[in-house]
C-alpha atoms as a PDB file:
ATOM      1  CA  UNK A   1     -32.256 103.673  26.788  1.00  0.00           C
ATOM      2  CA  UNK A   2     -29.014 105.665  28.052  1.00  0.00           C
ATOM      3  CA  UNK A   3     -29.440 104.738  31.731  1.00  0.00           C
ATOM      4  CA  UNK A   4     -29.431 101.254  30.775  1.00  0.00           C
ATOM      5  CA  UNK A   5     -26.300 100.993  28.907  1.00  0.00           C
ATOM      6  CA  UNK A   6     -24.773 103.075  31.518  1.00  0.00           C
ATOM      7  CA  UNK A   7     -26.163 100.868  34.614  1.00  0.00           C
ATOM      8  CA  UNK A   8     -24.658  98.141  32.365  1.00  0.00           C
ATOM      9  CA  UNK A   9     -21.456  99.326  31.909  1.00  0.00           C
ATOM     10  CA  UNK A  10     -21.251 100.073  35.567  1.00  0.00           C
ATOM     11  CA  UNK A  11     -22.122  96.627  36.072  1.00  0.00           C
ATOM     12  CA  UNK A  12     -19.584  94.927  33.730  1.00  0.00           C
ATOM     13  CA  UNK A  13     -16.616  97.423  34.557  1.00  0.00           C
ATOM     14  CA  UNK A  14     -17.223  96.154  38.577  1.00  0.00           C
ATOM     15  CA  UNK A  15     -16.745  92.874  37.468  1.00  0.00           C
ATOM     16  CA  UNK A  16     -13.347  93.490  36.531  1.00  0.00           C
ATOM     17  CA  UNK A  17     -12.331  95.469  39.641  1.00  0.00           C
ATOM     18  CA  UNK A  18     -13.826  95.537  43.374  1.00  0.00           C
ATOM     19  CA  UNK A  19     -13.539  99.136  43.714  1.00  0.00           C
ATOM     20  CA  UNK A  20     -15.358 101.630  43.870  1.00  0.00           C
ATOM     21  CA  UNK A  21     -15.138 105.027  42.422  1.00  0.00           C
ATOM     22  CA  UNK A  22     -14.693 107.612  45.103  1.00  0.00           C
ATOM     23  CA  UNK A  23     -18.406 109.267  45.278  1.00  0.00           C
ATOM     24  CA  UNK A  24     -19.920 106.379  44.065  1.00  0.00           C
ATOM     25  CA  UNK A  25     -21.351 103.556  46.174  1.00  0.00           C
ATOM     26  CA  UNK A  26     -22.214  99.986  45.438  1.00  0.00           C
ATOM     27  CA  UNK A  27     -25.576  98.584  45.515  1.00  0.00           C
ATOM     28  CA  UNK A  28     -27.151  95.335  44.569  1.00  0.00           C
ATOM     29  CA  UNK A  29     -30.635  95.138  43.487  1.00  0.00           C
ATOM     30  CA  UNK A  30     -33.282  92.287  42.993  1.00  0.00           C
ATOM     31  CA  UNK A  31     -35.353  89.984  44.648  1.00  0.00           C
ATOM     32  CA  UNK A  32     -33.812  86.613  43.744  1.00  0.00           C
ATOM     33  CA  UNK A  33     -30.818  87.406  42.125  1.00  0.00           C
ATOM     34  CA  UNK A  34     -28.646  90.118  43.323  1.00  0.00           C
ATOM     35  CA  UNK A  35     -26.885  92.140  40.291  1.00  0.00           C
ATOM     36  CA  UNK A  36     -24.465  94.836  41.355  1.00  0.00           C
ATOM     37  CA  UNK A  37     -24.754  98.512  40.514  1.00  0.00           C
ATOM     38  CA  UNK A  38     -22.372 101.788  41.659  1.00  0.00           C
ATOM     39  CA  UNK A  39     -23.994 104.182  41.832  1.00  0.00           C
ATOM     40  CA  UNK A  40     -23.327 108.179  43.006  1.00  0.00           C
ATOM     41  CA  UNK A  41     -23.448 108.952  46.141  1.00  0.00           C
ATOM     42  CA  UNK A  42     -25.815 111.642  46.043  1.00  0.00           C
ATOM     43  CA  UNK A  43     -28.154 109.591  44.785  1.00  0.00           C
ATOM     44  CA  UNK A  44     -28.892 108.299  48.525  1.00  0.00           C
ATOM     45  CA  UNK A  45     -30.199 111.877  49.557  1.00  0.00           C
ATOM     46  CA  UNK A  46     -33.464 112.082  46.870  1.00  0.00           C
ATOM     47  CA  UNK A  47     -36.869 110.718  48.363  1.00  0.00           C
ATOM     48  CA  UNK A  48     -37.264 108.109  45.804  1.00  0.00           C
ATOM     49  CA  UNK A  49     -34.265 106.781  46.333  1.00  0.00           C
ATOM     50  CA  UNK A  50     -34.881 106.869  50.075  1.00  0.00           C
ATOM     51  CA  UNK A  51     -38.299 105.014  49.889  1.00  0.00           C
ATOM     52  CA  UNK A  52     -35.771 102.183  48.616  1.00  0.00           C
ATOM     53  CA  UNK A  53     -33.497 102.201  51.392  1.00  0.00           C
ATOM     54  CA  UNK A  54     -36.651 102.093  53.646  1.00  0.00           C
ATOM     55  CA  UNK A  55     -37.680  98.496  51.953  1.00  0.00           C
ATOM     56  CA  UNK A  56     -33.992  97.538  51.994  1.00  0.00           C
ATOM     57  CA  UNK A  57     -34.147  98.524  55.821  1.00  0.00           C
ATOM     58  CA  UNK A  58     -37.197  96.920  56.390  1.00  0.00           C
ATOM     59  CA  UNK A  59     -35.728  93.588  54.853  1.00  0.00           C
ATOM     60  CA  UNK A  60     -32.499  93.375  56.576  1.00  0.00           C
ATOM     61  CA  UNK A  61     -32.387  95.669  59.004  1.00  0.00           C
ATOM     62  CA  UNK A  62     -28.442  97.367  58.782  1.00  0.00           C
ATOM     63  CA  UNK A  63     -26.975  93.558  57.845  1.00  0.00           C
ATOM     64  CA  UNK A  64     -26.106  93.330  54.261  1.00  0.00           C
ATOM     65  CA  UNK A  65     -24.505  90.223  53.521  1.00  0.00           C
ATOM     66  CA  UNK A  66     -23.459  90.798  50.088  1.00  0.00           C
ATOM     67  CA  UNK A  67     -21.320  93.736  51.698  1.00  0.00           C
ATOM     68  CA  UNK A  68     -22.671  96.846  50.294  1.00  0.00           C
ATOM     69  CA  UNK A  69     -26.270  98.052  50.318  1.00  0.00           C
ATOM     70  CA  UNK A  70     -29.027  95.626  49.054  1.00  0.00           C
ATOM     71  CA  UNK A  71     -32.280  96.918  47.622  1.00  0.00           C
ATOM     72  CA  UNK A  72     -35.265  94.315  47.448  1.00  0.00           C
ATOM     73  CA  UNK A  73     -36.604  95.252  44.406  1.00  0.00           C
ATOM     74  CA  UNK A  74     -36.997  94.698  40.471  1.00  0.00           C
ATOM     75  CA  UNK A  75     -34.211  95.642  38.450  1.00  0.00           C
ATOM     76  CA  UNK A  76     -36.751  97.754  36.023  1.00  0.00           C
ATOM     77  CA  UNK A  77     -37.638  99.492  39.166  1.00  0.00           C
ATOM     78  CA  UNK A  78     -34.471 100.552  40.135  1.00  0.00           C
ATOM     79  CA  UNK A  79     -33.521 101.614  36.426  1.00  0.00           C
ATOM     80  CA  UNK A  80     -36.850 103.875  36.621  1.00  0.00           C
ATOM     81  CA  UNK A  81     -35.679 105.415  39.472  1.00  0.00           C
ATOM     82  CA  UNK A  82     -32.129 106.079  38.904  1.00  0.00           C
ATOM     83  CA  UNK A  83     -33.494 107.164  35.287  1.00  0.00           C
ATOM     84  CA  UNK A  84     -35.376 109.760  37.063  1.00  0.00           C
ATOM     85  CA  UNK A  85     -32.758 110.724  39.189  1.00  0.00           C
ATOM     86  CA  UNK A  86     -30.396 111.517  36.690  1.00  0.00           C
ATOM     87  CA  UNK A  87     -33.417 114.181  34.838  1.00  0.00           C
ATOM     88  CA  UNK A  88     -32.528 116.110  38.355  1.00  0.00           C
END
């Protein structure tokens, strides 16, 4: 699957640098263990995405202590809906 190796790369490219792109935002997604993603920024406007940011919410409130945005769910989730997403 193309997302996947994308999300990947992301994910291996941030381990070799803190930054992130300009446009793109970092999020980190599970339920026990947190894996990083970047993600664009425009993702953050589309309602699936936004049902996410309600759990996150609803978790932690505006704290994050990983220091960007931390999702609550199943990495296989968040693939499906970034998959989506990117068919937009």
């Amino acid at each position: 699957m193309a997302i996947r190796r994308l999300l990947r790369r992301s994910l291996s490219s941030e381990r070799r640098s803190a930054e992130v792109p300009k446009g793109h935002v970092a999020v980190y997604i599970g339920e026990n263990e947190k894996r990083r993603f970047v993600i664009p920024v425009s993702y953050l406007n589309h309602s699936a995405f936004q049902e996410l940011l309600f759990q996150a919410e609803e978790a932690f409130g505006f704290h994050h202590p990983m220091g960007g945005i931390t999702i609550p769910c199943s990495e296989d989730l968040f693939i499906d809906v970034v998959s989506s997403l990117r068919k937009t």
